[in-house]
C-alpha atoms as a PDB file:
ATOM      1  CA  UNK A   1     184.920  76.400 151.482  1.00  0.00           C
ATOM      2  CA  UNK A   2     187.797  74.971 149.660  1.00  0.00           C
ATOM      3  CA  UNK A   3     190.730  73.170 150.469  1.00  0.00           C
ATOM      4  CA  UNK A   4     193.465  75.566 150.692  1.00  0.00           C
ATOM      5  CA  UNK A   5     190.833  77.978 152.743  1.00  0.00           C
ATOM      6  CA  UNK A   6     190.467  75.184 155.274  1.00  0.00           C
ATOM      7  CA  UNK A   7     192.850  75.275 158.496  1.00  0.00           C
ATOM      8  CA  UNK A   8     193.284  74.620 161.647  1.00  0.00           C
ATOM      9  CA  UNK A   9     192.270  77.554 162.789  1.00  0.00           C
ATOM     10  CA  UNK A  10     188.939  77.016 161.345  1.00  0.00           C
ATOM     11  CA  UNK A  11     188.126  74.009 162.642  1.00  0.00           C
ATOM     12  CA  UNK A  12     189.226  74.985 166.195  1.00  0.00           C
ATOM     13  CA  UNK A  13     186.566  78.122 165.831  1.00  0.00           C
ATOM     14  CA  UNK A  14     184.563  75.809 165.083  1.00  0.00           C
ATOM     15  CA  UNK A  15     184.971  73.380 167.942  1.00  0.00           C
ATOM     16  CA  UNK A  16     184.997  76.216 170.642  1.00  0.00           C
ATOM     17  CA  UNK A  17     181.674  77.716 169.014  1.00  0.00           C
ATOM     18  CA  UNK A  18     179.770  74.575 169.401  1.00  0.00           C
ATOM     19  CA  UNK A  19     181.160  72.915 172.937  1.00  0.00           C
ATOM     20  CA  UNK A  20     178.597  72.540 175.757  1.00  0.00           C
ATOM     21  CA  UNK A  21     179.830  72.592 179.481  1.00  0.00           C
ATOM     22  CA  UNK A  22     179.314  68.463 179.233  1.00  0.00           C
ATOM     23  CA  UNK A  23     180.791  67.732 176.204  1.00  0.00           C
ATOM     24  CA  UNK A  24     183.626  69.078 174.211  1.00  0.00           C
ATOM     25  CA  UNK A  25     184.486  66.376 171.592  1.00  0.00           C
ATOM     26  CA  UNK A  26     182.933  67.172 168.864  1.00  0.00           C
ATOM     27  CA  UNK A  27     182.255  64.170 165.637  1.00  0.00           C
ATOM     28  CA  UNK A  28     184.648  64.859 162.808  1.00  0.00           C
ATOM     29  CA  UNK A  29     182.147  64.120 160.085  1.00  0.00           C
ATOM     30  CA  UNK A  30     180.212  66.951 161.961  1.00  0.00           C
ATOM     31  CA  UNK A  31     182.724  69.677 160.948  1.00  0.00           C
ATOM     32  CA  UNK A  32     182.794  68.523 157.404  1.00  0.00           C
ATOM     33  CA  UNK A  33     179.195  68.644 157.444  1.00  0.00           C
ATOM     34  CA  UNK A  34     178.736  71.977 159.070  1.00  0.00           C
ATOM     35  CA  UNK A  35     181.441  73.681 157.882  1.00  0.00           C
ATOM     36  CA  UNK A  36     180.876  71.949 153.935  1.00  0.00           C
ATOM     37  CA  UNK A  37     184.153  70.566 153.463  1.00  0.00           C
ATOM     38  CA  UNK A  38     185.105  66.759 152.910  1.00  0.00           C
ATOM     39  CA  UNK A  39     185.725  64.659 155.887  1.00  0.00           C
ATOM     40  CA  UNK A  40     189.124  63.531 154.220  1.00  0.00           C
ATOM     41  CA  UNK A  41     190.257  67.336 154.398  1.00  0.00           C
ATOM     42  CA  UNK A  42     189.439  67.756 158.169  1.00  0.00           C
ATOM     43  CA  UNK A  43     191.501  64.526 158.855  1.00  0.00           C
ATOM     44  CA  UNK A  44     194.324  66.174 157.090  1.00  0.00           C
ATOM     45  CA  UNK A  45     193.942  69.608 158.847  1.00  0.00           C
ATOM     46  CA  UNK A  46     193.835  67.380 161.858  1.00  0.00           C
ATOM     47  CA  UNK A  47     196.601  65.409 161.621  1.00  0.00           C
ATOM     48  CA  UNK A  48     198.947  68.205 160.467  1.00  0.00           C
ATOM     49  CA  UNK A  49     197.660  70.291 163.471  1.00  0.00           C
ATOM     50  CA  UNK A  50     199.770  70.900 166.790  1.00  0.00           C
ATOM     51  CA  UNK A  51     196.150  72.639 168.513  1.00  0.00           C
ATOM     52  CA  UNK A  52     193.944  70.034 168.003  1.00  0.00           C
ATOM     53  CA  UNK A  53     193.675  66.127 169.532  1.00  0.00           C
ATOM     54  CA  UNK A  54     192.068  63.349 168.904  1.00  0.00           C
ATOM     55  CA  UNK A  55     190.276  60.713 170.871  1.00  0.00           C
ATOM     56  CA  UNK A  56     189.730  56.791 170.901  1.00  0.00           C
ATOM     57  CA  UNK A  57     186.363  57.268 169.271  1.00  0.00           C
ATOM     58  CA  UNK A  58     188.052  59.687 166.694  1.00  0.00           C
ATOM     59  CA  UNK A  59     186.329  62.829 167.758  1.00  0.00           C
ATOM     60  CA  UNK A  60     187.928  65.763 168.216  1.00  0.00           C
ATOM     61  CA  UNK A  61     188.570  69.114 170.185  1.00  0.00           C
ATOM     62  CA  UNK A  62     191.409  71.510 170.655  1.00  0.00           C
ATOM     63  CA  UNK A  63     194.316  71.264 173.283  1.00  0.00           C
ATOM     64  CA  UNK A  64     193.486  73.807 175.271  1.00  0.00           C
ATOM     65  CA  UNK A  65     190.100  72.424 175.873  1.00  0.00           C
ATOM     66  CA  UNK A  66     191.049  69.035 176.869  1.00  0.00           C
ATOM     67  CA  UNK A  67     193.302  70.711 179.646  1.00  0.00           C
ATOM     68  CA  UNK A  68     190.277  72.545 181.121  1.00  0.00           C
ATOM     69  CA  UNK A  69     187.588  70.215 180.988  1.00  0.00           C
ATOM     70  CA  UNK A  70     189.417  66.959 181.655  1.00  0.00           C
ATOM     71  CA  UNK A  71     189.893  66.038 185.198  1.00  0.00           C
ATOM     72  CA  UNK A  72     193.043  65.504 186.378  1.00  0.00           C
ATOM     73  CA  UNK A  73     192.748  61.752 186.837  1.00  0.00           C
ATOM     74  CA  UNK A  74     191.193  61.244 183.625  1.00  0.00           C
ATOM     75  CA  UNK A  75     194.157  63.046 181.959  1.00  0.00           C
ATOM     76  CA  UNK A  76     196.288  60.435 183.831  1.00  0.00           C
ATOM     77  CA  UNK A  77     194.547  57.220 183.041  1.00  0.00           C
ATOM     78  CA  UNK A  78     194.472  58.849 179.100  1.00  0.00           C
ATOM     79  CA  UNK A  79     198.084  59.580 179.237  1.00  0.00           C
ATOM     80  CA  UNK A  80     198.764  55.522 180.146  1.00  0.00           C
ATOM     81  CA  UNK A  81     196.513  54.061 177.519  1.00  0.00           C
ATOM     82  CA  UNK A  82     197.896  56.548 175.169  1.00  0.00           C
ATOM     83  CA  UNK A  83     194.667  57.711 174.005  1.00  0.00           C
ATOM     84  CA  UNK A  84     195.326  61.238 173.051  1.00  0.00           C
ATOM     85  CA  UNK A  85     197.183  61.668 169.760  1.00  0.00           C
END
């Protein structure tokens, strides 16, 4: 895959397609592994993305995810350390 065929849509198919009902982060040198792109290029699709968030440990999953999965509290103590990007 090269650069200009790598977006955020990608990586978010990407993300939902390997989530488990425990755990949706997913490693960010993962996706450059699995999907054979360079780990600087998924930071950029990242960053530049308005779908996709990022955690304390740098891993990764898509908005609409986090809203699911994440308990309400958890969401709240998050939103006060300022975790999520």
């Amino acid at each position: 895959m090269t650069e200009n065929q790598v977006n955020g849509k990608a990586i978010e198919k990407y993300i939902n397609t390997c989530i488990s009902s425990t755990d949706f982060w997913i490693d960010q040198e993962q996706i450059a592994n699995q999907m054979d792109i360079s780990l600087d290029e998924v930071k950029t699709v990242v960053k530049n993305s308005q779908t996709i968030v990022v955690n304390a440990e740098g891993k990764i999953t898509t908005r609409e995810l986090y809203r699911k999965q994440t308990p309400f509290f958890n969401k709240l103590i998050n939103t006060l350390k300022n975790r999520i990007d």
